[in-house]
Structures are given as structure tokens and as C-alpha cells.
PDB file of N, CA and C in Angstrom:
ATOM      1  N   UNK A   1      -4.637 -68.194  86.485  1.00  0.00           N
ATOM      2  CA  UNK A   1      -3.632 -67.151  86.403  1.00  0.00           C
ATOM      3  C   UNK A   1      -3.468 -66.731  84.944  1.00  0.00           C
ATOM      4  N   UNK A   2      -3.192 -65.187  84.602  1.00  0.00           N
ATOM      5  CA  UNK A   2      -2.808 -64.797  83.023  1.00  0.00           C
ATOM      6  C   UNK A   2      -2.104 -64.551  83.134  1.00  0.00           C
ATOM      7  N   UNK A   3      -1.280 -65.506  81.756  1.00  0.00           N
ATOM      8  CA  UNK A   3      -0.031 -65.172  81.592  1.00  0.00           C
ATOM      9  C   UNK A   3       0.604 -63.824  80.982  1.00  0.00           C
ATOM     10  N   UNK A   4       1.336 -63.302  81.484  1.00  0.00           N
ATOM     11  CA  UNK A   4       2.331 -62.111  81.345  1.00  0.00           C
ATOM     12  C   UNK A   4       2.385 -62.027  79.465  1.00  0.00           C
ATOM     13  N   UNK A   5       1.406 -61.534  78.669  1.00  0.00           N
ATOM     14  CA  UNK A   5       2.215 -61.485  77.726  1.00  0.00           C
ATOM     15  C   UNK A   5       2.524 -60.374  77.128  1.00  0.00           C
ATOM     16  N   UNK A   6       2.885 -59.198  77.843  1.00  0.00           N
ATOM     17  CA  UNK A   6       3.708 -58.432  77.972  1.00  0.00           C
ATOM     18  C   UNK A   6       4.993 -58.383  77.605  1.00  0.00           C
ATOM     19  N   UNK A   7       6.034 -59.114  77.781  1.00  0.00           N
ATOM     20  CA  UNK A   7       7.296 -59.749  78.216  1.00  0.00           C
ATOM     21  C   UNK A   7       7.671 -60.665  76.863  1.00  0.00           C
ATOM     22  N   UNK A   8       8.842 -60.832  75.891  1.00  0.00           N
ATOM     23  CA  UNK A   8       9.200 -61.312  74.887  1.00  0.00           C
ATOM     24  C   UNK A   8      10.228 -61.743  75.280  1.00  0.00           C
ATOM     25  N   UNK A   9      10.043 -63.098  75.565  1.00  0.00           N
ATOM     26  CA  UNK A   9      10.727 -64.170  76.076  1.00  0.00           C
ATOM     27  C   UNK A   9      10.564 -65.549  74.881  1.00  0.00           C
ATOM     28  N   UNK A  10      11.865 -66.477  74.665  1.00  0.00           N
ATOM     29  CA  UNK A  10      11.701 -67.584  73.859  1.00  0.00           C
ATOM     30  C   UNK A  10      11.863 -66.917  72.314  1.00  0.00           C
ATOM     31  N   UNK A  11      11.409 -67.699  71.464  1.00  0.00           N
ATOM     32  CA  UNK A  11      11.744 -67.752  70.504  1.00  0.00           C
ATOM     33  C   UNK A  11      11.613 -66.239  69.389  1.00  0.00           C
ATOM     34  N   UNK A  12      10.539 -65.694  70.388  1.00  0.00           N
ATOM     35  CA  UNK A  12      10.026 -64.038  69.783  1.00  0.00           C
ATOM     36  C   UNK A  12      10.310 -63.509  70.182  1.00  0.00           C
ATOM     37  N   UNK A  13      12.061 -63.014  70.654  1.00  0.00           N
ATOM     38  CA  UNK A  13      12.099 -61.713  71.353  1.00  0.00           C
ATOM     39  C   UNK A  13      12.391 -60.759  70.239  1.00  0.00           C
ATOM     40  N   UNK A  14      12.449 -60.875  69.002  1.00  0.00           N
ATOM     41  CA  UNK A  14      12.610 -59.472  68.011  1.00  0.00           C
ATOM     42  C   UNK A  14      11.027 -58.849  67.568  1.00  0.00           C
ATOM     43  N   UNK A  15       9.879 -59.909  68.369  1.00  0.00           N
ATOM     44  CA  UNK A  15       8.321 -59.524  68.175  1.00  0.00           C
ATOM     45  C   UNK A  15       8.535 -59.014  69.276  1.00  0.00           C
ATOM     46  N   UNK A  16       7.559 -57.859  68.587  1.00  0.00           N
ATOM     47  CA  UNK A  16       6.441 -57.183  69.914  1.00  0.00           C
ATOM     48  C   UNK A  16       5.258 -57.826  70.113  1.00  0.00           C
ATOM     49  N   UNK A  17       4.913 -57.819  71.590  1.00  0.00           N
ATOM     50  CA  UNK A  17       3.874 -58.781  71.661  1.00  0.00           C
ATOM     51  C   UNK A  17       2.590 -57.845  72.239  1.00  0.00           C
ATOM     52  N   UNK A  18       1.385 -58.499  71.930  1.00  0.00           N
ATOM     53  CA  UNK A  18       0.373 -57.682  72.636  1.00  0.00           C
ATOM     54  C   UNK A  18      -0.421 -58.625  72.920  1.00  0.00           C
ATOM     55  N   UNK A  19      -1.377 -58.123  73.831  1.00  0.00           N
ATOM     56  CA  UNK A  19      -2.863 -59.011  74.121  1.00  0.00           C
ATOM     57  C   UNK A  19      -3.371 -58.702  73.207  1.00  0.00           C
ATOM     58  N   UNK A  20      -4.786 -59.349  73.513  1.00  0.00           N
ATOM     59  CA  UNK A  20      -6.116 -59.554  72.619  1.00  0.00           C
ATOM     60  C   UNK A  20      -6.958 -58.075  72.997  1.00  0.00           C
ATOM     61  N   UNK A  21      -6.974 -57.522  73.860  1.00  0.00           N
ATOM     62  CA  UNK A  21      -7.253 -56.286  74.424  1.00  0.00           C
ATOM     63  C   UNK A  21      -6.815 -55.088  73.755  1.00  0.00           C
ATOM     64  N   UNK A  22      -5.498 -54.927  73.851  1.00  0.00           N
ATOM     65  CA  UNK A  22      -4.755 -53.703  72.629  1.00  0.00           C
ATOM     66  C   UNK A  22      -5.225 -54.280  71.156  1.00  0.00           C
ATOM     67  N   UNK A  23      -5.569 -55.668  70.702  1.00  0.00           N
ATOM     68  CA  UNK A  23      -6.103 -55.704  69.446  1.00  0.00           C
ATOM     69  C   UNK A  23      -7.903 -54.982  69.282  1.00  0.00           C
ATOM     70  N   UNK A  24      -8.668 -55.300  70.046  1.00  0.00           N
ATOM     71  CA  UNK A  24     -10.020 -54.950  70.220  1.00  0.00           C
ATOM     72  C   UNK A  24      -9.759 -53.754  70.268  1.00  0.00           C
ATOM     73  N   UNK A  25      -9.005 -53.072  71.463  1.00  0.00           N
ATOM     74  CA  UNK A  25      -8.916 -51.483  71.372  1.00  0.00           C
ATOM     75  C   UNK A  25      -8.386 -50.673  70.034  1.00  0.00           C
ATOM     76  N   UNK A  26      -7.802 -51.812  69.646  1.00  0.00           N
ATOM     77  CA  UNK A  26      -7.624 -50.724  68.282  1.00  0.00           C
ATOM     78  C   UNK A  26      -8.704 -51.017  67.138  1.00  0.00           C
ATOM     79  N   UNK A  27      -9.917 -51.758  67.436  1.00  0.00           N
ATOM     80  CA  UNK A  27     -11.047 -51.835  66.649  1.00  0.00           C
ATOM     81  C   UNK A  27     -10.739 -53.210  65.920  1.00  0.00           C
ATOM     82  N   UNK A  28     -10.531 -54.273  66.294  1.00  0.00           N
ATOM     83  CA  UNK A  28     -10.047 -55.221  65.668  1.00  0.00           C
ATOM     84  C   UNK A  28      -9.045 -55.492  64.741  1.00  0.00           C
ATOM     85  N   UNK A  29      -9.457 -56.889  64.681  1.00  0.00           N
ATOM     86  CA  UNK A  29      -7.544 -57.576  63.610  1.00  0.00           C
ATOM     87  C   UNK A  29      -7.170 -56.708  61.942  1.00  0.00           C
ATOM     88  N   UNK A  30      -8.267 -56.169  61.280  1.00  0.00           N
ATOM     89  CA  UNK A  30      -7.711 -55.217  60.171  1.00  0.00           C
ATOM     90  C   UNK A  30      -7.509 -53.774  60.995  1.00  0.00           C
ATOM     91  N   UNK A  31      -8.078 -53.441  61.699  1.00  0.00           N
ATOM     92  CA  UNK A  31      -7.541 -52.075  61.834  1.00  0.00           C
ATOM     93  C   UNK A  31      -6.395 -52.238  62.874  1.00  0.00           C
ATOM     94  N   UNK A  32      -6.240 -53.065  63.843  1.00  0.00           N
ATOM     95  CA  UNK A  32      -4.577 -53.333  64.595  1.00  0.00           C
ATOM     96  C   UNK A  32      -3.750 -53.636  63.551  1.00  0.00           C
ATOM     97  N   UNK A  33      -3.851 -53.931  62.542  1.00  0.00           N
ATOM     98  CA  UNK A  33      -3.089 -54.543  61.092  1.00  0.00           C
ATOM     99  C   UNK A  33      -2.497 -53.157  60.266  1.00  0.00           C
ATOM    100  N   UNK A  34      -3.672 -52.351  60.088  1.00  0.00           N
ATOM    101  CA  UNK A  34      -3.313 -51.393  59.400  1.00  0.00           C
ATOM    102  C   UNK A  34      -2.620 -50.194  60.226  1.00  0.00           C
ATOM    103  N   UNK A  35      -3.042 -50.131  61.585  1.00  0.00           N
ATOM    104  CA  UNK A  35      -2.271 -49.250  62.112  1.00  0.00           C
ATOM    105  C   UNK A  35      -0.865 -49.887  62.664  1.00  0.00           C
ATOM    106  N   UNK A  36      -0.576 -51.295  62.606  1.00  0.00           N
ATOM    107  CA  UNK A  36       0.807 -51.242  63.058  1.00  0.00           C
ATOM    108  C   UNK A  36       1.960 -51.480  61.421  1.00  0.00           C
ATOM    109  N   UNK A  37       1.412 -51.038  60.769  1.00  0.00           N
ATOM    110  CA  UNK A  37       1.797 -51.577  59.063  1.00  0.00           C
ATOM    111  C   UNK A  37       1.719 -52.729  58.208  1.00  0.00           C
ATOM    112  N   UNK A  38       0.796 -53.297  58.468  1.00  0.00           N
ATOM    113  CA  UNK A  38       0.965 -54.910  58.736  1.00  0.00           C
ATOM    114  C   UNK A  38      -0.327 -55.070  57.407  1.00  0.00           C
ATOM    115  N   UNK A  39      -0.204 -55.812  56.368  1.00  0.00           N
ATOM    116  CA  UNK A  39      -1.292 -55.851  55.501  1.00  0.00           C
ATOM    117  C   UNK A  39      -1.176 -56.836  54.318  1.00  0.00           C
ATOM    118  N   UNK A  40      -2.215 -57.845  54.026  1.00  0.00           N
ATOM    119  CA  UNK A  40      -2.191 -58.404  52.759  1.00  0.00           C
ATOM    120  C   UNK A  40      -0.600 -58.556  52.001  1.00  0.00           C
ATOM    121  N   UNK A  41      -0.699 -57.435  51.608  1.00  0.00           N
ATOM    122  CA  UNK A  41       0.073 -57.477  50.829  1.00  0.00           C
ATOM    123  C   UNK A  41       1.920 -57.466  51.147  1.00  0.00           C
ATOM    124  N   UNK A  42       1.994 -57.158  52.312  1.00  0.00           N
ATOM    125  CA  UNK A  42       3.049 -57.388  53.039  1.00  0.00           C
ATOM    126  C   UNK A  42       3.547 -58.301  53.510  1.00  0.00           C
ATOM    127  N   UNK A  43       2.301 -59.446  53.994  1.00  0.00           N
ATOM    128  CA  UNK A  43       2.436 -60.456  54.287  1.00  0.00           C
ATOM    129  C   UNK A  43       2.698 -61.747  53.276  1.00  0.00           C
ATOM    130  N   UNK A  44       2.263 -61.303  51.574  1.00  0.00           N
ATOM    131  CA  UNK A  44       2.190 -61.873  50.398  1.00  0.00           C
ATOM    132  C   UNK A  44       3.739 -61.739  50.144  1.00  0.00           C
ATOM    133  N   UNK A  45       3.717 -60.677  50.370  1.00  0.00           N
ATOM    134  CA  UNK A  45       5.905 -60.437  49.683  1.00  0.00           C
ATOM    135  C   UNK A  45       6.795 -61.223  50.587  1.00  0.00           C
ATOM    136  N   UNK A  46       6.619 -61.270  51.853  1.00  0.00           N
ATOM    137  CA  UNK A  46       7.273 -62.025  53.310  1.00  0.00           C
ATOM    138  C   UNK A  46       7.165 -63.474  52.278  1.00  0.00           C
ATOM    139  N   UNK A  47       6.317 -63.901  52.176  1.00  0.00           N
ATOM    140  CA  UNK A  47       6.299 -65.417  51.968  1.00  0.00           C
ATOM    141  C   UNK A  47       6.889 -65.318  50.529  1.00  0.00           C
ATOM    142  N   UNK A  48       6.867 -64.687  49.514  1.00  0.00           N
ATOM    143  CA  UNK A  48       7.336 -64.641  47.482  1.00  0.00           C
ATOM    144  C   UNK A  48       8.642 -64.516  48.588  1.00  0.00           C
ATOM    145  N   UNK A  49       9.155 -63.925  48.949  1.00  0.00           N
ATOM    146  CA  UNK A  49      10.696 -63.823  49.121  1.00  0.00           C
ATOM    147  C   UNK A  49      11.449 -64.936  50.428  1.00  0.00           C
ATOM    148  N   UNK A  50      10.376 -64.896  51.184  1.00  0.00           N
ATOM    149  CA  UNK A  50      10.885 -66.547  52.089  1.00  0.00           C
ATOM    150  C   UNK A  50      11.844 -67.125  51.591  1.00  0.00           C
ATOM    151  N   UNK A  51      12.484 -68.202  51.607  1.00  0.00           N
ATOM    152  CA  UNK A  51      13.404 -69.197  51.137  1.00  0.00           C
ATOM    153  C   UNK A  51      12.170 -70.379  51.135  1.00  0.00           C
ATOM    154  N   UNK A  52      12.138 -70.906  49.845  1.00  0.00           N
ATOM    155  CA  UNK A  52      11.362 -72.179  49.667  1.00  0.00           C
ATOM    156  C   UNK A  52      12.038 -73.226  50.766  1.00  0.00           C
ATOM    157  N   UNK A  53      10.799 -73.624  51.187  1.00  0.00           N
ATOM    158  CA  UNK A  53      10.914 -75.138  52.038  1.00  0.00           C
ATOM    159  C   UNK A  53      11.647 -76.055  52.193  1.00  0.00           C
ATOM    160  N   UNK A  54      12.595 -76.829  52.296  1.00  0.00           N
ATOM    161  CA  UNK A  54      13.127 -78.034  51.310  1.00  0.00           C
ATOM    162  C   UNK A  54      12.227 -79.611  52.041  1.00  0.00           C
ATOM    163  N   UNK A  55      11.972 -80.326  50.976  1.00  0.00           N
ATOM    164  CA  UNK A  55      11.490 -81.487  51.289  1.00  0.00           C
ATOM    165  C   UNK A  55      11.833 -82.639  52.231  1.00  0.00           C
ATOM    166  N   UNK A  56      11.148 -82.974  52.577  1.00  0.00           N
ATOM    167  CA  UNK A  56      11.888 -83.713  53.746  1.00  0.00           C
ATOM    168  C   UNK A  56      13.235 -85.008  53.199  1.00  0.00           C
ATOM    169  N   UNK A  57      14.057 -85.361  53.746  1.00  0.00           N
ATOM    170  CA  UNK A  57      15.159 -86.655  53.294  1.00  0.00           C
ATOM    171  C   UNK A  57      13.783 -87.815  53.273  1.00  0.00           C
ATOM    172  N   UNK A  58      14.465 -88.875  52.429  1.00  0.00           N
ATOM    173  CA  UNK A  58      14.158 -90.291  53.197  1.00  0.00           C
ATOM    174  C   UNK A  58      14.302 -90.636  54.719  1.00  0.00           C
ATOM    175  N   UNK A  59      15.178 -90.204  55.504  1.00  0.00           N
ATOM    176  CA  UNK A  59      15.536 -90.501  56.589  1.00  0.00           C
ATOM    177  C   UNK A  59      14.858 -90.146  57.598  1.00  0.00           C
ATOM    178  N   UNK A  60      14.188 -88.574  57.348  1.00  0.00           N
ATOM    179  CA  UNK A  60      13.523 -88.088  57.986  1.00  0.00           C
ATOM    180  C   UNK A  60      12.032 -88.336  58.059  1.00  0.00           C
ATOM    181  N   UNK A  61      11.400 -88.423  56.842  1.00  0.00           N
ATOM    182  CA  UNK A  61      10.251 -89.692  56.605  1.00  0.00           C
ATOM    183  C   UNK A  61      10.001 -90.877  57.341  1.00  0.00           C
ATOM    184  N   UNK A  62      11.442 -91.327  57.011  1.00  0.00           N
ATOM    185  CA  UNK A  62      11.427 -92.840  58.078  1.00  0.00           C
ATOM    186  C   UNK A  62      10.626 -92.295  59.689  1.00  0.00           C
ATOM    187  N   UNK A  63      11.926 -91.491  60.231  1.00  0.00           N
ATOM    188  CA  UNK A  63      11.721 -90.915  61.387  1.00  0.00           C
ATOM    189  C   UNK A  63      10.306 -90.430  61.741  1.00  0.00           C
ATOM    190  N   UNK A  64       9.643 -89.633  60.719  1.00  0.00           N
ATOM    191  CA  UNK A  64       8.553 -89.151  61.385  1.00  0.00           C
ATOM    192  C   UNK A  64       7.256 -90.182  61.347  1.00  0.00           C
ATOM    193  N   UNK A  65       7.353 -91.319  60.616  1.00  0.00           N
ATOM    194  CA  UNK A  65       6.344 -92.317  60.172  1.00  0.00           C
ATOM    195  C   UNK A  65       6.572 -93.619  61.643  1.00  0.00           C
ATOM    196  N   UNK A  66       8.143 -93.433  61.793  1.00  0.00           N
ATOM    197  CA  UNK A  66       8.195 -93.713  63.344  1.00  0.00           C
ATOM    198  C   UNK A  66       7.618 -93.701  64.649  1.00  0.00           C
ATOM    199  N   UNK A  67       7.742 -92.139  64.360  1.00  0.00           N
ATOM    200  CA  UNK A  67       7.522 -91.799  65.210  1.00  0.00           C
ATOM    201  C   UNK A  67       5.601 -91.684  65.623  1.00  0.00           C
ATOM    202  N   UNK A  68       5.142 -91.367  64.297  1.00  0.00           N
ATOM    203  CA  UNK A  68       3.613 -91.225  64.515  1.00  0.00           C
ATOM    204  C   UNK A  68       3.169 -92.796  64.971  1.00  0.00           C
ATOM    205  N   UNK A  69       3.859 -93.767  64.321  1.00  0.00           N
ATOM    206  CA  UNK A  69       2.989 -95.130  64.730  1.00  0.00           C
ATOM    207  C   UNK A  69       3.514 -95.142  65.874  1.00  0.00           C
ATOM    208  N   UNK A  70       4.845 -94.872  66.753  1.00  0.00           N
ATOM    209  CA  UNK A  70       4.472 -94.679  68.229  1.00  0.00           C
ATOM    210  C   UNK A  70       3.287 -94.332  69.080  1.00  0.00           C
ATOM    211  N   UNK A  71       3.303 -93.007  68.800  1.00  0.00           N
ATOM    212  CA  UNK A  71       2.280 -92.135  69.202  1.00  0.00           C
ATOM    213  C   UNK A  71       0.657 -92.388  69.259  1.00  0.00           C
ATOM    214  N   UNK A  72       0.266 -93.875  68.158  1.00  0.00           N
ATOM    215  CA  UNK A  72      -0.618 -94.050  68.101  1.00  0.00           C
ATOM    216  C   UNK A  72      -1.353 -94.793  69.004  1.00  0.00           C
TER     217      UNK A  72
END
């Protein structure tokens, strides 16, 4: 079955979503890029103006070092 991704549901509903189909039809990933405004350099300023990361606590370290030797 294919999934519906049509429909902006979860965490992306302020994205528009498309298939892989409307990307090919528009001649691939730079030209779907350039025709929806989307470019290098746009994507360079998104991240310079982001809010830096913050590092993880001690606590959370603990937790995730936890958690991976679970998992193992």
C-alpha cells in the first residue's frame, strides 16, 4: 500500500508535502529547489540564524549511555 503523502499530518503540518513524482516532474531536486524558492543559500542563513544547539547535561549523558548499553 502507498502511503497518502498528500495529507500534512504530525509534526509537519506548516510543510507542504510532495512525492518523489512532483519532484522528477519538475526535472529534479535543483530545479524543484529553485522553482519552489528553496536554495543553497537559503538554507545556509536558516541554519547562521538557528539558535545554537545546547550540549547535552551530565544527566542526560548518563541517560543516553544507559540507555545504548541496554539496547545492545
Amino acid at each position: 500500500m502507498k502511503s497518502d503523502q498528500t495529507t500534512n499530518s504530525g509534526l509537519f503540518r506548516t510543510h507542504k508535502t510532495v512525492s518523489p513524482e512532483q519532484i522528477i516532474a519538475a526535472g529534479g531536486t535543483t530545479a524543484f529547489g529553485l522553482k519552489t524558492g528553496k536554495n543553497n543559500e537559503s538554507v545556509i542563513k536558516a541554519l547562521e540564524n538557528s539558535p545554537k544547539p545546547e550540549p547535552f547535561s551530565k544527566d542526560e549523558w548518563k541517560d543516553l549511555l544507559d540507555q545504548i548499553a541496554k539496547d545492545k
